[in-house]
PDB file of N, CA and C in Angstrom:
ATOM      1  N   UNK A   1      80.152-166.535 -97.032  1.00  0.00           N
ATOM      2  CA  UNK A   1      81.379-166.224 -97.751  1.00  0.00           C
ATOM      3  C   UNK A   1      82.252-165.328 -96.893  1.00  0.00           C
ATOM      4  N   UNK A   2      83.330-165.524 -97.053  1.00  0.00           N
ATOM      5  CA  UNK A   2      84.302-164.983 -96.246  1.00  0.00           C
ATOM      6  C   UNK A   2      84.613-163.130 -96.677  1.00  0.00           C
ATOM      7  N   UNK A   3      85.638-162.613 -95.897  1.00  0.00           N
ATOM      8  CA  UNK A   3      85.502-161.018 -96.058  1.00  0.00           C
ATOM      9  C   UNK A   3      86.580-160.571 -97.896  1.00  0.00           C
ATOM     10  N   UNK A   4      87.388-161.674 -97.916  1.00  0.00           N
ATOM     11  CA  UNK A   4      88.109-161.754 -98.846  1.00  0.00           C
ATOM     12  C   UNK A   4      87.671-162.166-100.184  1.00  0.00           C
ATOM     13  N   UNK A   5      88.132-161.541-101.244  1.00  0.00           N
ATOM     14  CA  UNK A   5      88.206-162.288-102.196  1.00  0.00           C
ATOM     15  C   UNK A   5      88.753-164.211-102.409  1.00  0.00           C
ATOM     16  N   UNK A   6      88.488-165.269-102.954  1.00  0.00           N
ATOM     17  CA  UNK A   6      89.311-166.034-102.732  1.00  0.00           C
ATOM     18  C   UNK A   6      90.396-166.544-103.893  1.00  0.00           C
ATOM     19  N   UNK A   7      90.196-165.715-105.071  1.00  0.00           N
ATOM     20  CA  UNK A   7      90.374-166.125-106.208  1.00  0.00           C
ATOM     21  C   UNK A   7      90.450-164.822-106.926  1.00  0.00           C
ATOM     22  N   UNK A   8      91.701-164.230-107.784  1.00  0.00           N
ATOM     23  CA  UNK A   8      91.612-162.889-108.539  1.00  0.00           C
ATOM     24  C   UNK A   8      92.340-163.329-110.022  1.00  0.00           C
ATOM     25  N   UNK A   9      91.320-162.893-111.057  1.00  0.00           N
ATOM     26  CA  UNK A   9      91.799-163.015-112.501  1.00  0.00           C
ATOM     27  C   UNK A   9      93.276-162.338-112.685  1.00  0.00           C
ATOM     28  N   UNK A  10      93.667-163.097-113.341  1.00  0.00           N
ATOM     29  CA  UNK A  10      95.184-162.069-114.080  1.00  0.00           C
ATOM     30  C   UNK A  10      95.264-161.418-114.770  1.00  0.00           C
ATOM     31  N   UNK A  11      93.972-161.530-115.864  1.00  0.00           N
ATOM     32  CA  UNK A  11      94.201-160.984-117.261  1.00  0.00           C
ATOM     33  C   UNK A  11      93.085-159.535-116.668  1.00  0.00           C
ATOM     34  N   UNK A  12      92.176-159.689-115.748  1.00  0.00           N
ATOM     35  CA  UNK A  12      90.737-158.543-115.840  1.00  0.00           C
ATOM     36  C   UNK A  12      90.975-157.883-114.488  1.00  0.00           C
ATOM     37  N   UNK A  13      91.928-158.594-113.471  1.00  0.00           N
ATOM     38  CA  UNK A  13      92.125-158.373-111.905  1.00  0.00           C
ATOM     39  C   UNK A  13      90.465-158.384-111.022  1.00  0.00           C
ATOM     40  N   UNK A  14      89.700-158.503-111.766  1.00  0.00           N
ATOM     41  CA  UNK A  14      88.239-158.991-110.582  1.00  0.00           C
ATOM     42  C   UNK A  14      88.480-160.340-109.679  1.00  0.00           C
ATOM     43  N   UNK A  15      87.803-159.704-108.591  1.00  0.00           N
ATOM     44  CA  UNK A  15      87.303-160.952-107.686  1.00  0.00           C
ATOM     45  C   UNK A  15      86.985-162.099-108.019  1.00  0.00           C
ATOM     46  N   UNK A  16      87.163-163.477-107.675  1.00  0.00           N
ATOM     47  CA  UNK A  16      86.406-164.513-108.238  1.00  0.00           C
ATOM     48  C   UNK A  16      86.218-165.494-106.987  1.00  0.00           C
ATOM     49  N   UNK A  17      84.745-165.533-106.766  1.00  0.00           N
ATOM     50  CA  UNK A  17      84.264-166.141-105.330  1.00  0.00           C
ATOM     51  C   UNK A  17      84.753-168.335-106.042  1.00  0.00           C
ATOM     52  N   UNK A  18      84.407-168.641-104.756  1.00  0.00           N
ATOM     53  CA  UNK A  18      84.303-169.902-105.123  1.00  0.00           C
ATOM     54  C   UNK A  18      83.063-171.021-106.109  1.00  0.00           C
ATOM     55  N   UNK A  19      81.889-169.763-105.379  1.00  0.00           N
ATOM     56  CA  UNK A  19      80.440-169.891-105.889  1.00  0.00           C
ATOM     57  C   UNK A  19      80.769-169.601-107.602  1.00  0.00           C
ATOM     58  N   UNK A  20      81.548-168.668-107.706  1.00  0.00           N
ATOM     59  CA  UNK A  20      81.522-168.140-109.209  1.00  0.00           C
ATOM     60  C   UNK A  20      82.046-169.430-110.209  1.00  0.00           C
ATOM     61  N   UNK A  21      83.212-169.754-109.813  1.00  0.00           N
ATOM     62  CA  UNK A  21      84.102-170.819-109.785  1.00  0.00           C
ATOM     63  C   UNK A  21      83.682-172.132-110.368  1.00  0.00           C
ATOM     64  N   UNK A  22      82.070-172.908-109.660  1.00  0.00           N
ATOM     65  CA  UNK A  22      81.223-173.966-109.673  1.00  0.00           C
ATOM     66  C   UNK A  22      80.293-173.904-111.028  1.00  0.00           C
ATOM     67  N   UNK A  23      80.175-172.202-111.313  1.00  0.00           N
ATOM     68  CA  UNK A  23      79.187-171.811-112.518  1.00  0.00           C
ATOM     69  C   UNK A  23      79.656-172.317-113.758  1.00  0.00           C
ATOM     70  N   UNK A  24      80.887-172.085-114.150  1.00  0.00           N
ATOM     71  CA  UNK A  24      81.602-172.127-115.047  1.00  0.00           C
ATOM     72  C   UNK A  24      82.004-173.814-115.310  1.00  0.00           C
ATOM     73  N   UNK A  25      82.485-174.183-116.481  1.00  0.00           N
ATOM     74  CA  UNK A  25      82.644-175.496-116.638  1.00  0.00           C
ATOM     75  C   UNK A  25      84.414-175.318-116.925  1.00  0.00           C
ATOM     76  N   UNK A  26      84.756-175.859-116.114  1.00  0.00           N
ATOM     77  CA  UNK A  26      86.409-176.123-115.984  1.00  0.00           C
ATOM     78  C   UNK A  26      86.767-174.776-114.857  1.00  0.00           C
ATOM     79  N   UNK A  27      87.864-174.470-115.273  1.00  0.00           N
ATOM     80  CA  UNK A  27      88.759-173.478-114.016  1.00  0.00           C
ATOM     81  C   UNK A  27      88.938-172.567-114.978  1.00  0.00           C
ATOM     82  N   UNK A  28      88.068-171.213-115.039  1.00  0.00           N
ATOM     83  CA  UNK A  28      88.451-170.310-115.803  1.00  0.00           C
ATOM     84  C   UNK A  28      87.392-168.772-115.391  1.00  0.00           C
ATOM     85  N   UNK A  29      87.813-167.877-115.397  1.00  0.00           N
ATOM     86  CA  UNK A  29      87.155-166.368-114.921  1.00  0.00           C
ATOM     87  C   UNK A  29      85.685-166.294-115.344  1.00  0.00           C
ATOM     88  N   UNK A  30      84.897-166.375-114.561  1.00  0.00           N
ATOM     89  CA  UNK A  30      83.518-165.813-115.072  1.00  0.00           C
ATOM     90  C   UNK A  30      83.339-165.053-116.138  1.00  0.00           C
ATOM     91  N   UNK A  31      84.268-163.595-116.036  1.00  0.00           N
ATOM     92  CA  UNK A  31      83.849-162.817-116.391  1.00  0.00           C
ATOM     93  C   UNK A  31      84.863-162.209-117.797  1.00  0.00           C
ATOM     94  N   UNK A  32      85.934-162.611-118.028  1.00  0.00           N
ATOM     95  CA  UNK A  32      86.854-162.598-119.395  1.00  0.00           C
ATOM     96  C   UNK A  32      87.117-163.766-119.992  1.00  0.00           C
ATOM     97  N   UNK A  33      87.064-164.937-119.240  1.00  0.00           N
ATOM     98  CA  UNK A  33      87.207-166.201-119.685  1.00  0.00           C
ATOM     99  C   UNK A  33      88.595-166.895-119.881  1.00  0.00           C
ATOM    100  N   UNK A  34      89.880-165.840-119.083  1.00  0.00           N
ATOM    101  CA  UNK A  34      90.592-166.194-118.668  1.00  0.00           C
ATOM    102  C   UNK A  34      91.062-167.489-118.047  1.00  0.00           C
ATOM    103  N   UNK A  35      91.803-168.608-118.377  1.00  0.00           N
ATOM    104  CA  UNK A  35      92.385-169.431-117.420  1.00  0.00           C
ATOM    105  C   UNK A  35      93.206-169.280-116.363  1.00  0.00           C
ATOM    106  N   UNK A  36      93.842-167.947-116.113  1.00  0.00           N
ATOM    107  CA  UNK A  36      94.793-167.475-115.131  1.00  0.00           C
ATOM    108  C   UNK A  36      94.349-167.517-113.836  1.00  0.00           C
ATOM    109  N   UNK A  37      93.961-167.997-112.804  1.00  0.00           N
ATOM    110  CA  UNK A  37      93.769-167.298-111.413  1.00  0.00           C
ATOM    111  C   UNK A  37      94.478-167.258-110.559  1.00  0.00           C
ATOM    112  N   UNK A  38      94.766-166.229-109.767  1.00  0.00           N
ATOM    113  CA  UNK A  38      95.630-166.399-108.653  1.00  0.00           C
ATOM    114  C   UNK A  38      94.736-166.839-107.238  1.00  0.00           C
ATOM    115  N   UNK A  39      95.552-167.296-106.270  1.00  0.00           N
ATOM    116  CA  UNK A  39      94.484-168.128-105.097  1.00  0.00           C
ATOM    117  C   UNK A  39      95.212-166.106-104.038  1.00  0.00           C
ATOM    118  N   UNK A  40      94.280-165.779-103.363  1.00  0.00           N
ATOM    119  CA  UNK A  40      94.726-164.332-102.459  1.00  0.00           C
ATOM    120  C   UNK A  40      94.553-165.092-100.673  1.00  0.00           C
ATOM    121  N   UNK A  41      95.618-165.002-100.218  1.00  0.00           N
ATOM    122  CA  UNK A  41      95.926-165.506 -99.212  1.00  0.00           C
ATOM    123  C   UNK A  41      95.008-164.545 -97.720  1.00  0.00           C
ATOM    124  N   UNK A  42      94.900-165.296 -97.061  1.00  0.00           N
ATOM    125  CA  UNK A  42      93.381-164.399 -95.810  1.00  0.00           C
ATOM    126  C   UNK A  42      94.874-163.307 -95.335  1.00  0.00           C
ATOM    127  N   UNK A  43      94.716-162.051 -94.684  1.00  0.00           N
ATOM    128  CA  UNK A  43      95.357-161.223 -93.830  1.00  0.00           C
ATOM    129  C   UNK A  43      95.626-161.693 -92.865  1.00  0.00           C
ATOM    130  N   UNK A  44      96.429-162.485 -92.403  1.00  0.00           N
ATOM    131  CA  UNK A  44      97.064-163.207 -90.891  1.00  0.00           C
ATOM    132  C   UNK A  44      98.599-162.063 -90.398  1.00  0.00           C
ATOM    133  N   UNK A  45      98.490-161.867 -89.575  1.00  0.00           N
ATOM    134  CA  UNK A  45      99.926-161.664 -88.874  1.00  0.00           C
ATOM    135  C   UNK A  45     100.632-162.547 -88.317  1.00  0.00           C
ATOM    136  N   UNK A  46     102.156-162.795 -89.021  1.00  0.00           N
ATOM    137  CA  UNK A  46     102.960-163.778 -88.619  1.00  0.00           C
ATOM    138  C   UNK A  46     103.650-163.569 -87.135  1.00  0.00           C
ATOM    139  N   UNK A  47     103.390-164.182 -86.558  1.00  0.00           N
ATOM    140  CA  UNK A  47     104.592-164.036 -85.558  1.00  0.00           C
ATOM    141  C   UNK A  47     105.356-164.616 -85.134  1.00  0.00           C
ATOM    142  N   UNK A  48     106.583-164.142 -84.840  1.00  0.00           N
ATOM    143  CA  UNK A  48     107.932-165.405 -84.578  1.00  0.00           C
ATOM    144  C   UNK A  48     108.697-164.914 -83.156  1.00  0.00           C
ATOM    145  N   UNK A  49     108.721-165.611 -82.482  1.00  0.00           N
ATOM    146  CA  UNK A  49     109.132-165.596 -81.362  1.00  0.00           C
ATOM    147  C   UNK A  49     110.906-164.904 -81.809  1.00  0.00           C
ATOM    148  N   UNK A  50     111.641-163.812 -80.477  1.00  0.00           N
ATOM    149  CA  UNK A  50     112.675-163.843 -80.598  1.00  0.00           C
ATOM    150  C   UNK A  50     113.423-163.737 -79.355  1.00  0.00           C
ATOM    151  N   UNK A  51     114.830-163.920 -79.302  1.00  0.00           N
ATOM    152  CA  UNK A  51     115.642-163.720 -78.411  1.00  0.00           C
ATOM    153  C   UNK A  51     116.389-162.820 -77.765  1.00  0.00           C
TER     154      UNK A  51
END
């Protein structure tokens, strides 16, 4: 598993792995039973070339 969260509830704000994700039957928070998740994007630095 990666260093990130990949998945964060809306309604409870916990972590939600992908593993957690598979437990559950449909797309919904382990742990409040929330349908909300947000997907948390990896820490990259953009860079753009300039002139």
């Amino acid at each position: 598993m990666s260093a990130y969260a990949e998945y964060v509830c809306r309604h409870c704000k916990r972590a939600v792995s992908r593993e957690e994700l598979k437990t559950m039957p449909g797309v919904k928070c382990p742990h409040c039973g929330s349908r909300i998740l947000i997907r948390v994007r990896p820490p990259r630095i953009k860079v753009v070339k300039t002139e």
